[in-house]
C-alpha atoms as a PDB file:
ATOM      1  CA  UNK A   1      90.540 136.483 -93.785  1.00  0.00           C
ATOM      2  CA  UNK A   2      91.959 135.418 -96.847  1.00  0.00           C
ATOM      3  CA  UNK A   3      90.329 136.126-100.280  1.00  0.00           C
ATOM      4  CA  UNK A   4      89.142 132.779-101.374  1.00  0.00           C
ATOM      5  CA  UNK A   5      87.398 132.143 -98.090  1.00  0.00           C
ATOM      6  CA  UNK A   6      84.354 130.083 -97.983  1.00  0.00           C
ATOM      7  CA  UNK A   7      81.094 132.757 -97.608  1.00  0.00           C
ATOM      8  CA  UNK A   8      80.503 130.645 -94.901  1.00  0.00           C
ATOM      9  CA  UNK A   9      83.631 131.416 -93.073  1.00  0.00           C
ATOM     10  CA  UNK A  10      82.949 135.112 -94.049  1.00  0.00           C
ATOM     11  CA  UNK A  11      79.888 134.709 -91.996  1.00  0.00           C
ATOM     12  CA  UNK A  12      81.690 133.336 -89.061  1.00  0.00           C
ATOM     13  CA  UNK A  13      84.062 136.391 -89.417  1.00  0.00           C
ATOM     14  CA  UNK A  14      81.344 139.123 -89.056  1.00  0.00           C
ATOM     15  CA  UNK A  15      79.331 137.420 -86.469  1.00  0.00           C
ATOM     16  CA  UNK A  16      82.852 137.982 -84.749  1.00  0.00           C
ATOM     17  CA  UNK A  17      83.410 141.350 -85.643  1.00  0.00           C
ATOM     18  CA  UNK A  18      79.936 142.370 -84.492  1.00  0.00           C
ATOM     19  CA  UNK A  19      80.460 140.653 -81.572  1.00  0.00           C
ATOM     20  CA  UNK A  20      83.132 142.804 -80.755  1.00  0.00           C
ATOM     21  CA  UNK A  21      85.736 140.073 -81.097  1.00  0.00           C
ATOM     22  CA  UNK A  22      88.531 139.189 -83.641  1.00  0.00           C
ATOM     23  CA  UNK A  23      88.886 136.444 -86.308  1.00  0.00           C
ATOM     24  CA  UNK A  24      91.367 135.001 -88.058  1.00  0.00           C
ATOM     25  CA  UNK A  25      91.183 132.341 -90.712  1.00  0.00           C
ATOM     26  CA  UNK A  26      92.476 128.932 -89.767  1.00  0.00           C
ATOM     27  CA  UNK A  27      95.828 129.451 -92.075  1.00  0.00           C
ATOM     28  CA  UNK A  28      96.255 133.245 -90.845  1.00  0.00           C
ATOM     29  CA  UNK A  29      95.985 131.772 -87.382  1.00  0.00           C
ATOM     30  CA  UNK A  30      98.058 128.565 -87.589  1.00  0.00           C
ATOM     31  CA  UNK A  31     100.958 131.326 -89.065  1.00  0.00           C
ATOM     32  CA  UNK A  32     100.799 133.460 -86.508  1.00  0.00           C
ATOM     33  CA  UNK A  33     100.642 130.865 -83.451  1.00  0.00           C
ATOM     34  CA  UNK A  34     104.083 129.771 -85.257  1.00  0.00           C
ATOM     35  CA  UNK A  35     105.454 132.289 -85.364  1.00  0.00           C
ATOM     36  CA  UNK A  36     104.679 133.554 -81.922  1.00  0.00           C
ATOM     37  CA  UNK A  37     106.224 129.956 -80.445  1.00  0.00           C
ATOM     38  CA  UNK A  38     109.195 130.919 -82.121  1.00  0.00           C
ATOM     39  CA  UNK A  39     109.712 133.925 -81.292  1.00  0.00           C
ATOM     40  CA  UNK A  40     109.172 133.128 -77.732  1.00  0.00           C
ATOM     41  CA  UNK A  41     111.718 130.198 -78.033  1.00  0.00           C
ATOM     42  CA  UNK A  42     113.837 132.795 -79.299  1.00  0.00           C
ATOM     43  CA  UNK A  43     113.741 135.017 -76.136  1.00  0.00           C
ATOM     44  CA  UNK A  44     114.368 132.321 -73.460  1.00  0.00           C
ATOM     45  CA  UNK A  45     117.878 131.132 -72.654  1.00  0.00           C
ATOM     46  CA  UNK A  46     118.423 127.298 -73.077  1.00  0.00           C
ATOM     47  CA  UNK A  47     119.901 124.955 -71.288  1.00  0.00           C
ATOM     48  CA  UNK A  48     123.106 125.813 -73.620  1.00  0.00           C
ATOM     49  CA  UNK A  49     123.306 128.676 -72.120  1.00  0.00           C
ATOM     50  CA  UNK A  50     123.976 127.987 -68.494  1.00  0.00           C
ATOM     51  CA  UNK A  51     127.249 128.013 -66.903  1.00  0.00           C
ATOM     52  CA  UNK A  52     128.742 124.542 -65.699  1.00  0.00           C
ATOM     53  CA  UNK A  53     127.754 125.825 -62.176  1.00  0.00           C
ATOM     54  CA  UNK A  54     124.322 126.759 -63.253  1.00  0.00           C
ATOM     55  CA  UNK A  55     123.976 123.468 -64.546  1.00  0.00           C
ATOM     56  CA  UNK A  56     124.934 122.164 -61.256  1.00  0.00           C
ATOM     57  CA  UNK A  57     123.012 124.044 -59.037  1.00  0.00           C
ATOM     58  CA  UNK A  58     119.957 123.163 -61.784  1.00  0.00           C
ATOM     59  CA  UNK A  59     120.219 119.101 -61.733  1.00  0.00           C
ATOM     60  CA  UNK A  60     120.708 119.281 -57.682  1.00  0.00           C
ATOM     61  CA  UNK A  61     117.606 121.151 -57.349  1.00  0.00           C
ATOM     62  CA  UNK A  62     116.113 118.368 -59.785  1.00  0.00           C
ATOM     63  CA  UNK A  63     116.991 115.908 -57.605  1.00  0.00           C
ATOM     64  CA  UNK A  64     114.989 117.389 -54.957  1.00  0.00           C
ATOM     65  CA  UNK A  65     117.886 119.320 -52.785  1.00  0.00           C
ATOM     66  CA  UNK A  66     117.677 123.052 -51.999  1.00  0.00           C
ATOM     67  CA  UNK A  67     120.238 125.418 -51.474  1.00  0.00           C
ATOM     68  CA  UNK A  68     120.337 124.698 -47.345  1.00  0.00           C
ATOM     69  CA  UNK A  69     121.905 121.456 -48.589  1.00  0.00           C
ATOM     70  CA  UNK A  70     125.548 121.030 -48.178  1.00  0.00           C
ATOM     71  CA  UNK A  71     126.057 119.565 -52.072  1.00  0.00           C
ATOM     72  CA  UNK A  72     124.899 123.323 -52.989  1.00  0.00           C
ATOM     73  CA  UNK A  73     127.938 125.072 -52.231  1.00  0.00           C
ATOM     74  CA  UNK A  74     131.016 126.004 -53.981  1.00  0.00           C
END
């Protein structure tokens, strides 16, 4: 919780506690929902990261062929 919290929000955050739960205030928790999309943006390759064959392979399988087809191979 931040400091200047409402005592209602205080109340909130004990009911919580008791409850055996965890609560964040609205600002804490929009900050660390951020920051967790980022980081997990962070850890997964883009699209900018494939090869030109990986691309390939990708936008054939996007169009609905598998690797059985004959467009697959090299």
């Amino acid at each position: 919780m931040l400091k200047d919290s409402a005592t209602a929000e205080l109340e909130l955050a004990l009911q919580a506690v008791m409850q055996g739960e965890t609560y964040l205030s609205p600002p804490i928790s929009k900050q660390w929902w951020k920051a967790t999309l980022q980081a997990s943006r962070a850890e997964q390759p883009g699209a900018d990261h494939l090869t030109p064959r990986q691309r390939q392979v990708l936008q054939l399988i996007a169009e609905g062929l598998s690797t059985k087809g004959n467009r697959l191979s090299p």
